[in-house]
N, C-alpha and C. Protein backbone atom coordinates (compact mmCIF):
# COMPACT_ATOMS: atom_id res chain seq x y z
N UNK A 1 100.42 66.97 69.64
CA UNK A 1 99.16 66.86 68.95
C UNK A 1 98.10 66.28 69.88
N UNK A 2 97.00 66.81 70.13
CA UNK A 2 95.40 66.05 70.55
C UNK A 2 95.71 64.83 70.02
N UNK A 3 94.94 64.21 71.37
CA UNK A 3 94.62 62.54 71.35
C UNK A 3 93.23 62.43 71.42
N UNK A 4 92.45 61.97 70.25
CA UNK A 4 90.63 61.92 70.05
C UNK A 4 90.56 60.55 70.32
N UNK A 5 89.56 60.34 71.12
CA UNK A 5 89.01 59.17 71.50
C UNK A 5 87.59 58.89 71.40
N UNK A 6 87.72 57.75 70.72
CA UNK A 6 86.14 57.52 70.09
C UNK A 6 85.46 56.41 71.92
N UNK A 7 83.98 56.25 71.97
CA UNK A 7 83.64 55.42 72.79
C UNK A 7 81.88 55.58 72.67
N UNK A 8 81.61 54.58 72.73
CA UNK A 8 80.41 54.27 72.39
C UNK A 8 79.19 54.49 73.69
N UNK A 9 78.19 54.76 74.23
CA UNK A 9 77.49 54.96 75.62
C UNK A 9 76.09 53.97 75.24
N UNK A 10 75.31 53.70 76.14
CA UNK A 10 74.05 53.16 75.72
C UNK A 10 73.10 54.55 75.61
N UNK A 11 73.09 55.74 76.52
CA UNK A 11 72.24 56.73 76.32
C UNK A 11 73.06 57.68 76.80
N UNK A 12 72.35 58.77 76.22
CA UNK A 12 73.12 60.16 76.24
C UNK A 12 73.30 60.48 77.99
N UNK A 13 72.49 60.22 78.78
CA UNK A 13 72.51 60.72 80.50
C UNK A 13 73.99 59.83 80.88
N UNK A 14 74.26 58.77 80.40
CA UNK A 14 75.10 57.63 81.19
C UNK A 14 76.59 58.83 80.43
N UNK A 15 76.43 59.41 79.38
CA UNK A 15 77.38 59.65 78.25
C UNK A 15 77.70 60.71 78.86
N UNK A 16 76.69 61.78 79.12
CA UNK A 16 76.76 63.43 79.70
C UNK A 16 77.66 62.86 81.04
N UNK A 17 77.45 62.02 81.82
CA UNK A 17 77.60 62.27 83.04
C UNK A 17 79.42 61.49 83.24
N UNK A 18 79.54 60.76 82.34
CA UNK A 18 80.68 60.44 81.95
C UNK A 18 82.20 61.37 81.90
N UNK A 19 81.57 61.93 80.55
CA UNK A 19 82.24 63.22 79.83
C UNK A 19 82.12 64.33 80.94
N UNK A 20 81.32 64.66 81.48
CA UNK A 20 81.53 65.83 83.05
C UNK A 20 82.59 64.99 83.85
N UNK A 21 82.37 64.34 84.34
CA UNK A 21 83.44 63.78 85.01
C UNK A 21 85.14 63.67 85.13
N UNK A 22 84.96 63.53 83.44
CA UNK A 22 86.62 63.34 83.08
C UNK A 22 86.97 64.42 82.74
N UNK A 23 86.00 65.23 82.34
CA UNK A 23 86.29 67.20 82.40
C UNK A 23 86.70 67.35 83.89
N UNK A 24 85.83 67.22 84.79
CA UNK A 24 86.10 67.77 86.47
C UNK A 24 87.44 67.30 86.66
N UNK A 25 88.11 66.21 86.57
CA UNK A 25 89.31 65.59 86.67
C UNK A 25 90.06 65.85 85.59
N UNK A 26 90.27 66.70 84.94
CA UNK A 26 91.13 67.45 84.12
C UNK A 26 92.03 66.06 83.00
N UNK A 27 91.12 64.72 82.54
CA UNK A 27 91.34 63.86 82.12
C UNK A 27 91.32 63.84 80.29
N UNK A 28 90.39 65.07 80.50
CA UNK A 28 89.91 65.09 78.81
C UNK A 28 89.84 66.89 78.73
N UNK A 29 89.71 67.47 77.75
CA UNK A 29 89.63 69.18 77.85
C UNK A 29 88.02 68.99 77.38
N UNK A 30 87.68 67.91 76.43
CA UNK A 30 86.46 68.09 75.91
C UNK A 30 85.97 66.99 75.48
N UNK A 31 84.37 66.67 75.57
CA UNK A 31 84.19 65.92 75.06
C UNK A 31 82.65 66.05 74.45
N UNK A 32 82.33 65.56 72.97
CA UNK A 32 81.31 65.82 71.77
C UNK A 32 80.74 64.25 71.97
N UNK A 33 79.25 64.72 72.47
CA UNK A 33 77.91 63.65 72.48
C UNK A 33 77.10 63.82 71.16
N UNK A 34 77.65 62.79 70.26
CA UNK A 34 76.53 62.38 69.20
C UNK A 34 75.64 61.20 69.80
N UNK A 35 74.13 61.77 69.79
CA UNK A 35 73.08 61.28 70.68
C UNK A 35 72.29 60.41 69.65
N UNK A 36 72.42 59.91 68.26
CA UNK A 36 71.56 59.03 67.77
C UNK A 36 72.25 58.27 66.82
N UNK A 37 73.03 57.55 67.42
CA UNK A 37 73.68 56.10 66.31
C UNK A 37 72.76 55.01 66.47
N UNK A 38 73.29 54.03 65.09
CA UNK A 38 73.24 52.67 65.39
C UNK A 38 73.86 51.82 65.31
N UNK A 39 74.33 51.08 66.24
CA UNK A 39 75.30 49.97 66.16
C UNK A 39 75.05 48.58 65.74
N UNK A 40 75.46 48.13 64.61
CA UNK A 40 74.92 46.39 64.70
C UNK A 40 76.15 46.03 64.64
N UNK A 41 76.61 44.82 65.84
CA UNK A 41 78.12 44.69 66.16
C UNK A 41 77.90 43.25 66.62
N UNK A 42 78.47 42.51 66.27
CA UNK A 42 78.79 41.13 67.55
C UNK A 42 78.88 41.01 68.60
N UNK A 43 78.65 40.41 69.55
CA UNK A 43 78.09 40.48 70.64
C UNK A 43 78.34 38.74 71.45
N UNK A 44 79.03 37.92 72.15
CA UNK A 44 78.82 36.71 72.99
C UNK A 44 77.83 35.57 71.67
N UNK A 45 78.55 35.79 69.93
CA UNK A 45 78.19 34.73 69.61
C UNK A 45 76.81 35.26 68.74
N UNK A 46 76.23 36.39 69.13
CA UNK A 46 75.03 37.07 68.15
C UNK A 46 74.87 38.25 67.92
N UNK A 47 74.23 38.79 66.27
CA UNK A 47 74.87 39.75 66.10
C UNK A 47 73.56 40.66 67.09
N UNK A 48 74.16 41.75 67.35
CA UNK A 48 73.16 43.03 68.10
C UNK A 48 72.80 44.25 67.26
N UNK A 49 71.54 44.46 67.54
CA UNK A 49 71.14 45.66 66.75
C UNK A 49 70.56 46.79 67.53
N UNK A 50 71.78 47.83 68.04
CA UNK A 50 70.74 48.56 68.98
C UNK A 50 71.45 49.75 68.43
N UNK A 51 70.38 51.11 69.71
CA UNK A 51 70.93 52.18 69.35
C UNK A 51 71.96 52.99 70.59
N UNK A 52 72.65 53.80 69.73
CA UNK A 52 73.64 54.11 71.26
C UNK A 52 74.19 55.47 70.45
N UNK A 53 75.17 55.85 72.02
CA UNK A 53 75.74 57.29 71.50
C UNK A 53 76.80 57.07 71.64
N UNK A 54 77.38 58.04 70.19
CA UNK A 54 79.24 58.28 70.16
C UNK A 54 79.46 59.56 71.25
N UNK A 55 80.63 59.14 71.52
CA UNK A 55 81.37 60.32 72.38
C UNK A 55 82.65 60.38 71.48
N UNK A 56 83.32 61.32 71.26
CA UNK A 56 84.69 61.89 70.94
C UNK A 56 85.29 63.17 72.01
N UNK A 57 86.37 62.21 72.75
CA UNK A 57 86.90 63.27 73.85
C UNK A 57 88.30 63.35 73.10
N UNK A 58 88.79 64.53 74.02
CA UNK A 58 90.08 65.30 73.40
C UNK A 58 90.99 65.27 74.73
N UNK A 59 92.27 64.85 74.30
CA UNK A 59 92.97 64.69 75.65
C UNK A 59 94.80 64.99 75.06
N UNK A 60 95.48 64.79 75.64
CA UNK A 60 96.96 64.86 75.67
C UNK A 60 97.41 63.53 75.39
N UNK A 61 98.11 62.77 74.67
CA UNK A 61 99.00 61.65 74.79
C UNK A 61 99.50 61.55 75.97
N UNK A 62 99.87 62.07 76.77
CA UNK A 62 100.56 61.64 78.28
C UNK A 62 99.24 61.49 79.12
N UNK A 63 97.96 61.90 78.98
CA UNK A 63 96.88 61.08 79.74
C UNK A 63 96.01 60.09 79.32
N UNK A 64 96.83 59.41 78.31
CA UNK A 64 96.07 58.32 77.75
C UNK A 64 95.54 57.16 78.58
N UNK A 65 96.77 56.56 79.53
CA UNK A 65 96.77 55.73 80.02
C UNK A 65 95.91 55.80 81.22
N UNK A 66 95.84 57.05 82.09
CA UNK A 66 95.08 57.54 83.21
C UNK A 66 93.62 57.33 82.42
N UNK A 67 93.41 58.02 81.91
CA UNK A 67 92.28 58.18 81.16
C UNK A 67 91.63 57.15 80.72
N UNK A 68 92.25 55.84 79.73
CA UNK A 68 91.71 54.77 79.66
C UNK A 68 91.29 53.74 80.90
N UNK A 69 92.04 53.84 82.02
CA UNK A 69 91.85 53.31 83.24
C UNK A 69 90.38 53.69 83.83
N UNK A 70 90.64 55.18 84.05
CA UNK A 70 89.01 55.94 84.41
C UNK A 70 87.88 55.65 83.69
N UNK A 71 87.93 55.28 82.27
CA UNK A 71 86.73 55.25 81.53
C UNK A 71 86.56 54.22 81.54
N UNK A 72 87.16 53.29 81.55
CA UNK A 72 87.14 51.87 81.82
C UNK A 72 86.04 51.26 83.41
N UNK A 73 86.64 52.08 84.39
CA UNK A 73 86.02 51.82 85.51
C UNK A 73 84.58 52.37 85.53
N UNK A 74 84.35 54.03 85.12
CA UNK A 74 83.33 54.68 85.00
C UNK A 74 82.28 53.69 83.56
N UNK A 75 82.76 53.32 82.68
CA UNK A 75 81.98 52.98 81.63
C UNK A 75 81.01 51.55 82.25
N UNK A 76 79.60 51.74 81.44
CA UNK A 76 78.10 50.92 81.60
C UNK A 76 78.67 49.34 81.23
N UNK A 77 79.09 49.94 80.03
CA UNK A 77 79.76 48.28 79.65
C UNK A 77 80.47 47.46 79.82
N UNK A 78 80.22 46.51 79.60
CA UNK A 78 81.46 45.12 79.99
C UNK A 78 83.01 45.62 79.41
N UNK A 79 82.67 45.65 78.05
CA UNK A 79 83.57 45.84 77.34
C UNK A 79 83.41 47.32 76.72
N UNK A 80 83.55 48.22 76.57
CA UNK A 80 83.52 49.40 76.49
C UNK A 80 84.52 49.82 75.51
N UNK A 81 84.33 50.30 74.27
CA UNK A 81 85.00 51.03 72.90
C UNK A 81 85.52 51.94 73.48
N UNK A 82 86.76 52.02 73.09
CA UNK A 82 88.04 53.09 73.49
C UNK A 82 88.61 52.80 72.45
N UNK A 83 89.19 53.69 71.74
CA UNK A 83 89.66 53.86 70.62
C UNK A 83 90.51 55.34 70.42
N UNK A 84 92.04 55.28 70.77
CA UNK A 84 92.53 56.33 70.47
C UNK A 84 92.96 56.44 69.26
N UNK A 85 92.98 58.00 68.87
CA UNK A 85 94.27 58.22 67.58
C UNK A 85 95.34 59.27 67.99
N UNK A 86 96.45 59.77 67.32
CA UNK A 86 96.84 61.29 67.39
C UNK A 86 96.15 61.59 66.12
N UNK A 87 95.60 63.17 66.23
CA UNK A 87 95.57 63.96 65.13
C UNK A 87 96.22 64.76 64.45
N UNK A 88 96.94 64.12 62.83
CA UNK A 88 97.57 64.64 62.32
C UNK A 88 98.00 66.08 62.59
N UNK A 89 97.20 66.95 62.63
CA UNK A 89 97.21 68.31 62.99
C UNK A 89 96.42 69.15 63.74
N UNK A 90 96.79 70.23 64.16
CA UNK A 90 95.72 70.80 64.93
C UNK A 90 96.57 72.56 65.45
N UNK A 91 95.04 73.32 65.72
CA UNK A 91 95.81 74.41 65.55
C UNK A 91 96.58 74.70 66.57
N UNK A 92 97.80 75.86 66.62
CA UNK A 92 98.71 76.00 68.38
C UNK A 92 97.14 75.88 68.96
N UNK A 93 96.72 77.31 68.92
CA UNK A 93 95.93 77.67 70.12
C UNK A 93 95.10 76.48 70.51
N UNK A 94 94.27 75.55 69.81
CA UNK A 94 93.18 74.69 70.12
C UNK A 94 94.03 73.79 71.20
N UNK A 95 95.96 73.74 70.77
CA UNK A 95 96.18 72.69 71.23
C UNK A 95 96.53 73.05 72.71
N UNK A 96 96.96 74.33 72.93
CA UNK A 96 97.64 74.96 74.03
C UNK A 96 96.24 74.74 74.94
N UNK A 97 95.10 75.22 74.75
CA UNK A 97 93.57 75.16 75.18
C UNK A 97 93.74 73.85 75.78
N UNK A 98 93.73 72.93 74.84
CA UNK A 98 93.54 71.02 75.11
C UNK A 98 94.42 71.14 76.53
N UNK A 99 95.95 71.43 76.74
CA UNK A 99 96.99 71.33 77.50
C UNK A 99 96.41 72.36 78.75
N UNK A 100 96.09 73.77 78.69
CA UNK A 100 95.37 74.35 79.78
C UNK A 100 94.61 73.52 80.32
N UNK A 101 93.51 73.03 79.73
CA UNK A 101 92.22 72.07 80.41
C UNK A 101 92.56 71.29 81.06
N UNK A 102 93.77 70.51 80.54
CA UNK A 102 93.80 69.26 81.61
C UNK A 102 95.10 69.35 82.44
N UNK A 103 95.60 70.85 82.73
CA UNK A 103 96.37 70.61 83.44
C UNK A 103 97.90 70.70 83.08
N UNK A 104 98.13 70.19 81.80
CA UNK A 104 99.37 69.70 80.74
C UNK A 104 100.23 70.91 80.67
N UNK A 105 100.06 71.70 80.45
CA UNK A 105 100.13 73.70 80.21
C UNK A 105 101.60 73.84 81.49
């Protein structure tokens, strides 16, 4: 099954250039820029009210760990939202696709 990973960006350029990246390195098959959230979250003791973008990338369970490492290093933030799941389901082909992209296949 696809492994979706949620992660939060401060702007869509830092986000685009992210998500290309871990595509070129066959880390993710895909990844979806929602360009107008808002986050009010805690923060070093106060709460924060800003705006930022979701990313949801699509990857393999066996590149989780690679993958969290890379986004970790590549990501703006200190602390940077990574958030995996598996998805209950998903179709062969989308998944065979996911496994072509990064290599997995």
């Amino acid at each position: 099954m696809p492994l979706l990973i949620l992660s939060t960006f401060p702007d869509v350029e830092s986000a685009a250039a992210i998500v290309r990246t871990l595509v070129e390195e066959k880390l993710i098959a895909c990844g979806n820029i929602f360009p107008a959230v808002r986050s009010i979250y805690a923060w070093q003791g106060k709460i924060e009210d800003a705006a930022e973008v979701v990313v949801l990338l699509k990857t393999s369970p066996a590149l989780y760990a690679k993958l969290e490492k890379r986004l970790t290093k590549l990501h703006p933030y200190e602390v940077p939202e990574i958030i995996a799941w598996e998805s209950g389901a998903a179709s062969k082909p989308y998944t065979a696709w996911i496994a072509e992209a990064t290599g997995e296949s």
